[in-house]
N, C-alpha and C. Protein backbone atom coordinates (compact mmCIF):
# COMPACT_ATOMS: atom_id res chain seq x y z
N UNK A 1 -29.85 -15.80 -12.03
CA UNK A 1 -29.47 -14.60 -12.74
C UNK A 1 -28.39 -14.97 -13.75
N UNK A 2 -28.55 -14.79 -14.88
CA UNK A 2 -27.81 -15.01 -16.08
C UNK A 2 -26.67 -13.49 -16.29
N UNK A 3 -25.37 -13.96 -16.18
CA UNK A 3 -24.76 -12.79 -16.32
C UNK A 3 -23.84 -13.00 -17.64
N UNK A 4 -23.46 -11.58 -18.16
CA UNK A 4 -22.95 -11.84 -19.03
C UNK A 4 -21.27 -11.97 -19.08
N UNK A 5 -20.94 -12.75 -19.91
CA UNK A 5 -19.02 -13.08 -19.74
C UNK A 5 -18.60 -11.68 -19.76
N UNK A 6 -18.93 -11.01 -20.89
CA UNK A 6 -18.18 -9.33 -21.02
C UNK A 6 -18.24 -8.61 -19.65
N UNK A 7 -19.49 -8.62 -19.42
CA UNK A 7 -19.64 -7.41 -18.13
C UNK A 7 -19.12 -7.99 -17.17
N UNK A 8 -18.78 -9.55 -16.39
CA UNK A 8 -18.00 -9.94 -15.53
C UNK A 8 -16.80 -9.72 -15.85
N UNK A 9 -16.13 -10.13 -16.87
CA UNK A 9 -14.47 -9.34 -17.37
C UNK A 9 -14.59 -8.38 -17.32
N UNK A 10 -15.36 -6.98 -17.72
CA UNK A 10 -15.13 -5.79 -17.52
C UNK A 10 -15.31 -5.44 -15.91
N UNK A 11 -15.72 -6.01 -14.88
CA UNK A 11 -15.78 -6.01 -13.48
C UNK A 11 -14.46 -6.32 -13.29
N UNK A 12 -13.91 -7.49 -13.24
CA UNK A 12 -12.80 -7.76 -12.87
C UNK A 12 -11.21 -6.87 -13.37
N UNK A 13 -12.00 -6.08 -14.78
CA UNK A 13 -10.74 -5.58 -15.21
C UNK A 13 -10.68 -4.19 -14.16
N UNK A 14 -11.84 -3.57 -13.79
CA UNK A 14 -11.73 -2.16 -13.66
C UNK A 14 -11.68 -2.56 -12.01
N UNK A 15 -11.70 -3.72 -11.23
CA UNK A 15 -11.36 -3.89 -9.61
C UNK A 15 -9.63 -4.04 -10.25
N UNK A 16 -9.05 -4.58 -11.49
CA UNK A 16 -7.69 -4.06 -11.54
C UNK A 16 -7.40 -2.97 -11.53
N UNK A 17 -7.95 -1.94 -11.80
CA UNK A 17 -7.26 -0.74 -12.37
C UNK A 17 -7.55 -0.22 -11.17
N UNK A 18 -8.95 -0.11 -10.40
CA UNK A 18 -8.47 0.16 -9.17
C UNK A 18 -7.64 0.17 -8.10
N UNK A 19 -7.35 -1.01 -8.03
CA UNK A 19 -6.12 -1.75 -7.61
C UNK A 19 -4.58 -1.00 -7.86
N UNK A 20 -4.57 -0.40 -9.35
CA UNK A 20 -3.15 -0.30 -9.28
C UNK A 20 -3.63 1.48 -9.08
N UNK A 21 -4.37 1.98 -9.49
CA UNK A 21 -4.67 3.34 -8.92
C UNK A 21 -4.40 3.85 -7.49
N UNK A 22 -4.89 2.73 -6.77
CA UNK A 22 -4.82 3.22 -5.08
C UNK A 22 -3.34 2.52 -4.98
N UNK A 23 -3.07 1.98 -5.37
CA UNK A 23 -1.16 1.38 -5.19
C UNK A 23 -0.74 2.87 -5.46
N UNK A 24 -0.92 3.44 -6.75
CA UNK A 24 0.15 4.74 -6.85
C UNK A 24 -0.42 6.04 -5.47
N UNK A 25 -1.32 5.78 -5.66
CA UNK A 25 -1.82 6.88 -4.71
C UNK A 25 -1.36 6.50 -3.39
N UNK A 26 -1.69 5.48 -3.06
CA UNK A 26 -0.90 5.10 -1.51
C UNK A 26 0.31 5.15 -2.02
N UNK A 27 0.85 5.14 -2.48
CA UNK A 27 2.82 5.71 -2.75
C UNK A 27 2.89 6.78 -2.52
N UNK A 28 2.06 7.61 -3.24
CA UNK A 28 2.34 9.26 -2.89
C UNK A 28 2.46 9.34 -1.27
N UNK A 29 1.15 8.96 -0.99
CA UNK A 29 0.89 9.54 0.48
C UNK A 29 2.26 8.47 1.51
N UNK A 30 2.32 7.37 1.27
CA UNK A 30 3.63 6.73 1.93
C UNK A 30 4.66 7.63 2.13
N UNK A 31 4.85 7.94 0.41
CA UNK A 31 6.29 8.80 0.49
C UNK A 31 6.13 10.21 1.34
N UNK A 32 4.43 10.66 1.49
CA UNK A 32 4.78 11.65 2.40
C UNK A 32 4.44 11.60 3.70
N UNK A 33 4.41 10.98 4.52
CA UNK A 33 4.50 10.15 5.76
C UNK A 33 5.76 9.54 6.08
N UNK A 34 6.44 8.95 5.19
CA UNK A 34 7.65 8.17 5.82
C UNK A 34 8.57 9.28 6.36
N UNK A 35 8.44 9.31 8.01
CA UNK A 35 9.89 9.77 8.09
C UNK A 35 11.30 9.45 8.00
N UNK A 36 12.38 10.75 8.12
CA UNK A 36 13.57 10.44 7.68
C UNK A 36 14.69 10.77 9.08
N UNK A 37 15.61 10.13 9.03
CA UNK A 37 17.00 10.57 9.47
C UNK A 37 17.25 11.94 9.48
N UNK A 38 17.81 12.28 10.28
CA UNK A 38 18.55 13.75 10.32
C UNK A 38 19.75 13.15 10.65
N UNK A 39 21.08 13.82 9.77
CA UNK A 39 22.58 13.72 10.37
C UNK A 39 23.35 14.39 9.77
N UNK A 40 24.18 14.47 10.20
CA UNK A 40 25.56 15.50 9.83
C UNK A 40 26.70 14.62 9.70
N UNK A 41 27.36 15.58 8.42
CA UNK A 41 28.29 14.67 8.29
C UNK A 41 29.60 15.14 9.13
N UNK A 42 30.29 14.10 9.41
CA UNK A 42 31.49 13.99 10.81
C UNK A 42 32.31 13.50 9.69
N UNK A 43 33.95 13.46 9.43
CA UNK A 43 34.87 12.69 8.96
C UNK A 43 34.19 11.87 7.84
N UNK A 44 33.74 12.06 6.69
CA UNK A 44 32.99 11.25 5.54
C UNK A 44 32.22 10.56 5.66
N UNK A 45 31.72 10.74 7.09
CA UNK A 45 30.67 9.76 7.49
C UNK A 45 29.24 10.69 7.95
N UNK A 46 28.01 9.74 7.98
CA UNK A 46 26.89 10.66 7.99
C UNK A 46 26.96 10.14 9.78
N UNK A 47 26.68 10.82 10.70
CA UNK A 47 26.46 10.63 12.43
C UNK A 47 24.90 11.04 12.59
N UNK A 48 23.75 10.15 12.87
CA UNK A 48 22.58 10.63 12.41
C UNK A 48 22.35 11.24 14.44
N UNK A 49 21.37 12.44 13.92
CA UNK A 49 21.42 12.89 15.30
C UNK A 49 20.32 13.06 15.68
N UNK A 50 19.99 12.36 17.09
CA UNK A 50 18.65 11.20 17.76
C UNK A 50 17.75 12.48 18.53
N UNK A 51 18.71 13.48 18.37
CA UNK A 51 17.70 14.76 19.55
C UNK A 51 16.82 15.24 17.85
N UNK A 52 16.79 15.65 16.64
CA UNK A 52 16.86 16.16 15.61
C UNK A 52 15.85 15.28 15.08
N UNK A 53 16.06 13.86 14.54
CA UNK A 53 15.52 12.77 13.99
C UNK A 53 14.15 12.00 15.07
N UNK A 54 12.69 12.01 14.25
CA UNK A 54 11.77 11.05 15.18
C UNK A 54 12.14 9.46 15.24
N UNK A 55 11.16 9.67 15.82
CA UNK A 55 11.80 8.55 17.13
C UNK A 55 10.82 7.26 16.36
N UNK A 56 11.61 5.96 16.39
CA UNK A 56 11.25 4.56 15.47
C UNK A 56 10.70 5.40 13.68
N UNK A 57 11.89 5.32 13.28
CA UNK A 57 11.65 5.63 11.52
C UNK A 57 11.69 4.18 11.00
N UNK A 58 11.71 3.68 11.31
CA UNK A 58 11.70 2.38 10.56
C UNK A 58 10.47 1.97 10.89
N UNK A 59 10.32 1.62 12.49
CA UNK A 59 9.14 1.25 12.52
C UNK A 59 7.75 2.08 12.21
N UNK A 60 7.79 3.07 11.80
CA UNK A 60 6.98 4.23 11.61
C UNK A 60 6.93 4.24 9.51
N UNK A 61 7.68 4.03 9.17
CA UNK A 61 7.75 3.51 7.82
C UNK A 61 7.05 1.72 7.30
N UNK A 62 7.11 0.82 8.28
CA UNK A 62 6.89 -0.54 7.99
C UNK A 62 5.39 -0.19 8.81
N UNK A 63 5.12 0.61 9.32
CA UNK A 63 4.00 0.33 10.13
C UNK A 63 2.70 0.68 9.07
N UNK A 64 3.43 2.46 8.43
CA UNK A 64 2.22 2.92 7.89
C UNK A 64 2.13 2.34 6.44
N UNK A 65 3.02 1.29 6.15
CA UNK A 65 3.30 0.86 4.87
C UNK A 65 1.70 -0.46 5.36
N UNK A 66 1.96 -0.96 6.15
CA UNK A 66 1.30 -1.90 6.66
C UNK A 66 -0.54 -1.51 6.51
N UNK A 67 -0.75 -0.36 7.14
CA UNK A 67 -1.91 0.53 7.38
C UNK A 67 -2.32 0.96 5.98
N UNK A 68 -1.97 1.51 5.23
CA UNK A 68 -2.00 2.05 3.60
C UNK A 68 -2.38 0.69 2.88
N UNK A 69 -2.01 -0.54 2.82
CA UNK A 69 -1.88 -1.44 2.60
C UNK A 69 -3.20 -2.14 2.63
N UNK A 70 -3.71 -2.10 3.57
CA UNK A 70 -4.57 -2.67 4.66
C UNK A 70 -6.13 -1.80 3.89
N UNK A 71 -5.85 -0.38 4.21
CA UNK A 71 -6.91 0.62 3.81
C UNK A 71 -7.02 -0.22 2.03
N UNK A 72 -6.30 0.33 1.41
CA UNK A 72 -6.38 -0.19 0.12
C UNK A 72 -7.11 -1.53 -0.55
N UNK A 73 -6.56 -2.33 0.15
CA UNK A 73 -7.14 -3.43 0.67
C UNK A 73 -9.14 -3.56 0.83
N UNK A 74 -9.20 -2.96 1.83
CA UNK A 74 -10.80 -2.78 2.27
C UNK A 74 -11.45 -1.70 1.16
N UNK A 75 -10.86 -1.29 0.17
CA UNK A 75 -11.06 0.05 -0.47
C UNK A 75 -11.79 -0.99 -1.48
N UNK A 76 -10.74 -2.07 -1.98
CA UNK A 76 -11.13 -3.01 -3.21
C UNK A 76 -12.19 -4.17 -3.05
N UNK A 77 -11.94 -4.52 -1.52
CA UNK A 77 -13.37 -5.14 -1.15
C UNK A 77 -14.59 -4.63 -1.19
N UNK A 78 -14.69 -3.34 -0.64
CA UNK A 78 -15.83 -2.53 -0.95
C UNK A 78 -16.46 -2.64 -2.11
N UNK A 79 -15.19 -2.63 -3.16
CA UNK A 79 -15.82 -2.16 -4.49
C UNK A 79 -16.32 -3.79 -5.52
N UNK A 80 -15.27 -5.05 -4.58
CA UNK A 80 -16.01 -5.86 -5.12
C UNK A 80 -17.43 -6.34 -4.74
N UNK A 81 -17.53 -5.85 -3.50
CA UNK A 81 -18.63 -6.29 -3.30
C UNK A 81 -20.19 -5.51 -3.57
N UNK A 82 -19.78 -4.16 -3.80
CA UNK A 82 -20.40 -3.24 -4.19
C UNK A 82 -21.02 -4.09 -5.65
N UNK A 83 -19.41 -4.27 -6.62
CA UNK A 83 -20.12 -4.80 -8.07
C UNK A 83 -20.62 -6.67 -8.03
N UNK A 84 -20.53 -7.22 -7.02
CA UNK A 84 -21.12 -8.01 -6.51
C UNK A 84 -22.96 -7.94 -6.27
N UNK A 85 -23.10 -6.74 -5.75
CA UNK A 85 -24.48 -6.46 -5.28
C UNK A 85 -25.31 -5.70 -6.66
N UNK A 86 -24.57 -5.03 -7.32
CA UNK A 86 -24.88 -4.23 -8.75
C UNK A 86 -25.26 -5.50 -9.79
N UNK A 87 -24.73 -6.70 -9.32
CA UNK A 87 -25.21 -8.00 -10.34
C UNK A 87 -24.15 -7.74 -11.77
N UNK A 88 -22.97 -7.30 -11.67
CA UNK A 88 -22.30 -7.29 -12.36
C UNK A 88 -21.43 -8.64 -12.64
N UNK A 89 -21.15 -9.32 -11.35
CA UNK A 89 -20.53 -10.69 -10.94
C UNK A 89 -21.35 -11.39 -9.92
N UNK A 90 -21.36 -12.75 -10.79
CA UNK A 90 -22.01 -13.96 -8.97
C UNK A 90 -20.96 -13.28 -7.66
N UNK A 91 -20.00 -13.22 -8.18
CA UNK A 91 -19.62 -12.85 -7.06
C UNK A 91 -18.55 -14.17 -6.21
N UNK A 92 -18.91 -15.06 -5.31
CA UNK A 92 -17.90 -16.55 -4.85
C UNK A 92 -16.84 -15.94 -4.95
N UNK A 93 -16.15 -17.72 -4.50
CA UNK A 93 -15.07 -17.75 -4.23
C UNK A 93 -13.79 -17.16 -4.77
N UNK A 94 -14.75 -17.54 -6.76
CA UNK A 94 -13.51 -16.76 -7.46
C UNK A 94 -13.04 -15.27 -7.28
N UNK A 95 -14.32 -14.64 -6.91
CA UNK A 95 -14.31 -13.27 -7.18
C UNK A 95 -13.43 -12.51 -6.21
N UNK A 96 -13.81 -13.17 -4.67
CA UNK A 96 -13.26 -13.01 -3.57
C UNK A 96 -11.37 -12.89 -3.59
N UNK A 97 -11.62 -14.30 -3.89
CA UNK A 97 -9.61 -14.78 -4.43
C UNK A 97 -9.31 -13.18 -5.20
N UNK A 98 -9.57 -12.83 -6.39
CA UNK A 98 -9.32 -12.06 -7.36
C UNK A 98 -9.29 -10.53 -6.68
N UNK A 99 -10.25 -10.33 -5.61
CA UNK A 99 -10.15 -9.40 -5.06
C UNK A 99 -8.86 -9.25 -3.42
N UNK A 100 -8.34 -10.82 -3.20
CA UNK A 100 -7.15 -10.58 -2.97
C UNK A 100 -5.40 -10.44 -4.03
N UNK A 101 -5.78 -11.09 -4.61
CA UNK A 101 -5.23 -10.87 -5.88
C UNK A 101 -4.90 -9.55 -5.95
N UNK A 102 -5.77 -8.89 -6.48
CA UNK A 102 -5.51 -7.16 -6.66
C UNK A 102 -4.87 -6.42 -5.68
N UNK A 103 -5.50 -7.18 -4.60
CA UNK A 103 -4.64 -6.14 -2.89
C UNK A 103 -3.79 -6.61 -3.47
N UNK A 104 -2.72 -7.61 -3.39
CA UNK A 104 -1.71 -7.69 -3.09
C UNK A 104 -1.02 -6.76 -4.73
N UNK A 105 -1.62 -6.92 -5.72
CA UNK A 105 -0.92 -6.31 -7.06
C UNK A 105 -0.58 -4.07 -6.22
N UNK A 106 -2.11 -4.23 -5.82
CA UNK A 106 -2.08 -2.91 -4.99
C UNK A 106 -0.83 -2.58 -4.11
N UNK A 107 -0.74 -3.60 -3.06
CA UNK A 107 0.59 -3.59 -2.01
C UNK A 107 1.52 -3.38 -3.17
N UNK A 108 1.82 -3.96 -3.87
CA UNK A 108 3.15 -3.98 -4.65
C UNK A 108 3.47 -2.84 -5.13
N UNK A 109 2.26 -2.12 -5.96
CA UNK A 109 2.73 -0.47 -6.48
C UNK A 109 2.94 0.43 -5.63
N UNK A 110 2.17 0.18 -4.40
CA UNK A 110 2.47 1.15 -3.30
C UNK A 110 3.82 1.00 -3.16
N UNK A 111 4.27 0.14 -2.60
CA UNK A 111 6.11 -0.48 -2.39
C UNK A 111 6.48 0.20 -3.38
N UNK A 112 6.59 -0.05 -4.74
CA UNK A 112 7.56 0.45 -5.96
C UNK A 112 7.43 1.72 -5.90
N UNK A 113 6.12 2.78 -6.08
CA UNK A 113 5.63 3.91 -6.30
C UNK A 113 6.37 4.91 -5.05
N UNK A 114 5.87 4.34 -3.62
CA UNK A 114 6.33 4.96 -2.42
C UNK A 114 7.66 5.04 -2.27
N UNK A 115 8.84 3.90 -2.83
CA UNK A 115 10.35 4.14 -2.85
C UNK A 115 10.00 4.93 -4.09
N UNK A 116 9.63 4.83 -4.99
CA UNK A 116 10.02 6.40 -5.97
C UNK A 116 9.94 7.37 -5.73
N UNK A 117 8.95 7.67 -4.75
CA UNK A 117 8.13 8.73 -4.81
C UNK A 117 9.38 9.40 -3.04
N UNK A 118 9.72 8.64 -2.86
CA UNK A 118 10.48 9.25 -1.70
C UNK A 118 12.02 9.23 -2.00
N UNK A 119 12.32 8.71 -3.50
CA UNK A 119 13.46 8.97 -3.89
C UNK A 119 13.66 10.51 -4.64
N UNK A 120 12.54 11.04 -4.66
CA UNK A 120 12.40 12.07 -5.32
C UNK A 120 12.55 13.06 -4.49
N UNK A 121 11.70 12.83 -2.91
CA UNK A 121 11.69 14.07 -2.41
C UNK A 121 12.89 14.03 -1.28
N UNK A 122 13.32 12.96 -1.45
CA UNK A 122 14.40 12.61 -0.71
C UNK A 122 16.10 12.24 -0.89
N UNK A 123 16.27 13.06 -2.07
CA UNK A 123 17.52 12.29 -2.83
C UNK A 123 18.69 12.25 -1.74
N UNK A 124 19.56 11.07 -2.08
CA UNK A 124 20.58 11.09 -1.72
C UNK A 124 21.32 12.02 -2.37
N UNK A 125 22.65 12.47 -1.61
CA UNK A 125 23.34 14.05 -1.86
C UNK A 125 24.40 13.16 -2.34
N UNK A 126 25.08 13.46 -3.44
CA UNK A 126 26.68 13.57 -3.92
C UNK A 126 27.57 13.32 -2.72
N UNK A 127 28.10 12.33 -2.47
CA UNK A 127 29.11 12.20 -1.34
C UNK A 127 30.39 13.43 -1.73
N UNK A 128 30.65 13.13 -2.85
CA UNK A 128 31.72 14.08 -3.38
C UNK A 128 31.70 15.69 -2.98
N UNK A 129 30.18 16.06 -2.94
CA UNK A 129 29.79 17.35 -2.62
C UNK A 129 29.62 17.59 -1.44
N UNK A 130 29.62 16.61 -0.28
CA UNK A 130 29.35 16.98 1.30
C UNK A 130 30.42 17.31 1.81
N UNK A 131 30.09 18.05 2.71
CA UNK A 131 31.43 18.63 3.76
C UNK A 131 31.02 18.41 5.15
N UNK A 132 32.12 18.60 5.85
CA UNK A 132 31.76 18.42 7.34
C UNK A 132 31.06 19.44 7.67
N UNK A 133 29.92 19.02 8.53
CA UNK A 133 28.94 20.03 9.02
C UNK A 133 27.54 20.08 8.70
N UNK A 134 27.75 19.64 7.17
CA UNK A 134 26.42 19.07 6.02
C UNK A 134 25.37 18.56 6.80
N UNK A 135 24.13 18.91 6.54
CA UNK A 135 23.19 18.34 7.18
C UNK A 135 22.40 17.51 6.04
N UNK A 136 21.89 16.52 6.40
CA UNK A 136 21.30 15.41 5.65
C UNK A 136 20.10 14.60 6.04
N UNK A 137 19.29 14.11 5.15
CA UNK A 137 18.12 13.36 5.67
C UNK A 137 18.29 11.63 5.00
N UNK A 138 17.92 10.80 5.38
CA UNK A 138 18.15 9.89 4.78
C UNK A 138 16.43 8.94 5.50
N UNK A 139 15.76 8.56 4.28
CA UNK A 139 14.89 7.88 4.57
C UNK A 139 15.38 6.60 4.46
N UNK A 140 15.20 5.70 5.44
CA UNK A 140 15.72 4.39 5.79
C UNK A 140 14.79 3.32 4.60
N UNK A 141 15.12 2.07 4.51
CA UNK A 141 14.39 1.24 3.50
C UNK A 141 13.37 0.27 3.95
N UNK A 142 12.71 -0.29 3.79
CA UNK A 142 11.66 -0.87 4.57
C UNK A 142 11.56 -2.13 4.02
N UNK A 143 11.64 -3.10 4.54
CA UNK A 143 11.24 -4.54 4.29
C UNK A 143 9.98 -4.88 4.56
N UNK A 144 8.95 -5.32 4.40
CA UNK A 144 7.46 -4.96 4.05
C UNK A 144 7.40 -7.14 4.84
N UNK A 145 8.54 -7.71 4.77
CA UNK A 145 8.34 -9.19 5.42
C UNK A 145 6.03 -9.23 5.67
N UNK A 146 5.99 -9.41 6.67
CA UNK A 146 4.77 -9.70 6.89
C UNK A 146 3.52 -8.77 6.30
N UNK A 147 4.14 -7.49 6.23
CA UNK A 147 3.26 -6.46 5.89
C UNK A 147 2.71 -7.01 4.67
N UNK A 148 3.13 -7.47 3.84
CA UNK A 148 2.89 -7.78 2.15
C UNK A 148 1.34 -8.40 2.20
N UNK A 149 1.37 -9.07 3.38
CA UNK A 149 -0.17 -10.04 3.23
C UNK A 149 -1.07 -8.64 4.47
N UNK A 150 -0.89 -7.54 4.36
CA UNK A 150 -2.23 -7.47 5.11
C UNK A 150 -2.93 -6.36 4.36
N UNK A 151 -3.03 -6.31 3.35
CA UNK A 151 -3.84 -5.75 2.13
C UNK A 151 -4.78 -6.55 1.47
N UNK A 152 -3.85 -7.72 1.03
CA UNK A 152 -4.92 -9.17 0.70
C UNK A 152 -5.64 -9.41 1.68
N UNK A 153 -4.92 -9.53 3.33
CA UNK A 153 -6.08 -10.29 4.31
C UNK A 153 -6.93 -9.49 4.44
N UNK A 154 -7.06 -7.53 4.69
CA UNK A 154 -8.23 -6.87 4.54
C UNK A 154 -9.34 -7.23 3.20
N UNK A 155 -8.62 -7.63 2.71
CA UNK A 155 -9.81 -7.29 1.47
C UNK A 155 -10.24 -8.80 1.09
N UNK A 156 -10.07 -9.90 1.42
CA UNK A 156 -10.36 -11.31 1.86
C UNK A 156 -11.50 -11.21 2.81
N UNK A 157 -11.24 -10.55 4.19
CA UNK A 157 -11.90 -10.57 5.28
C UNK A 157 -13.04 -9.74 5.01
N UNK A 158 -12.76 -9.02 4.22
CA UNK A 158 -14.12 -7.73 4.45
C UNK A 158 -15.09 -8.19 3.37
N UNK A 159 -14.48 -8.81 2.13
CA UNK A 159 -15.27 -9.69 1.42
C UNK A 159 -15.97 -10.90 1.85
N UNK A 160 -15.39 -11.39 2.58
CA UNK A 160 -16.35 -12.86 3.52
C UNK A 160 -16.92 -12.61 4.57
N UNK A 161 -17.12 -11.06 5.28
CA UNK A 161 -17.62 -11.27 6.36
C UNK A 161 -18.99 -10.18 5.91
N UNK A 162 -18.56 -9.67 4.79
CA UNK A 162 -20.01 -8.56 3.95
C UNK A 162 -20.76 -10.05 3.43
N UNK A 163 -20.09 -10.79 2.57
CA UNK A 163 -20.86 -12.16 1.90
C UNK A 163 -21.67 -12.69 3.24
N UNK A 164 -21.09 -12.81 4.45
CA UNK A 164 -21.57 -13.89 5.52
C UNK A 164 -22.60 -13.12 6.02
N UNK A 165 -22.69 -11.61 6.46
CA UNK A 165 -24.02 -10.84 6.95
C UNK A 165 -24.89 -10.96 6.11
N UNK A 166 -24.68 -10.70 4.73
CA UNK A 166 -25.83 -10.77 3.54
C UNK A 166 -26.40 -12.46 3.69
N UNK A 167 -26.31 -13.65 3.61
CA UNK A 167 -26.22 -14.55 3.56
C UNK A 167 -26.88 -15.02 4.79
N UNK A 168 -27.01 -14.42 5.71
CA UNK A 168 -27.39 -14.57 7.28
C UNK A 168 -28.73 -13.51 7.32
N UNK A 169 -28.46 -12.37 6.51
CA UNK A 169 -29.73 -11.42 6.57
C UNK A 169 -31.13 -12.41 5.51
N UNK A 170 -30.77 -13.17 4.32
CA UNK A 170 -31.31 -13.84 3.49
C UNK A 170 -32.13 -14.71 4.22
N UNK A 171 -31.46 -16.05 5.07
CA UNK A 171 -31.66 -17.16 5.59
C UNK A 171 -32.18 -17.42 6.95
């Protein structure tokens, strides 16, 4: 099958744009999932209060960052392999790589998009303006450490193991 250079660049451009599409969109939905802190402020200080506030916000923030990630991930495999099967691209190793590539460009807007998007609905208050008694939310920050690779590894895996059934259904 003879493919053409344009229509393989135009494949690869629009598995980008997908890519950064579901990054903003998984931000939205991050930012509205991540829970927050509840506390009051005591003596200029915020005292966060554990009966009020759910229970593991951090881990409940790194987890679904992880999961969003992941989905997104399998969202872009789908679609490479979809334009894989459409004969838009051979498809290989390169294509595969490129479609981790994008997860991870994906992971990244989610990260940037989801701290925006929860800086918005979540602002920090004017210290100057709090008083004792003040009630406050504070969404904690998330270090994404391992999480970062499991958007690429979904969409790696789901690409080599759709290539390996097709390949096995052939032979």
């Amino acid at each position: 099958m003879q493919l053409k250079r344009r229509s393989a660049l135009g494949a690869g451009a629009g598995l980008l744009a997908l890519g950064c599409v579901l990054g903003i969109l998984g931000g939205v939905v991050w930012a509205l999932v991540r829970p927050a802190y509840v506390g009051q402020v005591e003596d200029s200080a915020v005292q966060v209060d554990q009966a009020l506030s759910p229970a593991n916000v951090e881990f409940a923030g790194y987890g679904s960052f992880a999961l969003l990630t992941a989905l997104a991930g399998g969202i872009v495999a789908a679609a490479a392999v979809r334009t894989t099967r459409k004969g838009n691209t051979a498809g290989g190793v390169a294509w595969l790589l490129w479609a981790g590539v994008v997860s991870a460009i994906a992971a990244f807007a989610l990260y940037v998009f989801g701290n925006w998007f929860v800086a918005l609905a979540h602002p920090l208050p004017d210290p100057e303006a709090l008083a004792n008694g003040d009630s406050v939310t504070l969404v904690p920050p998330v270090r994404p450490g391992a999480a970062w690779a499991a958007g690429p590894f979904a969409a790696v895996l789901v690409c080599w193991i759709t290539n390996l059934l097709a390949y096995s259904r052939e032979g």
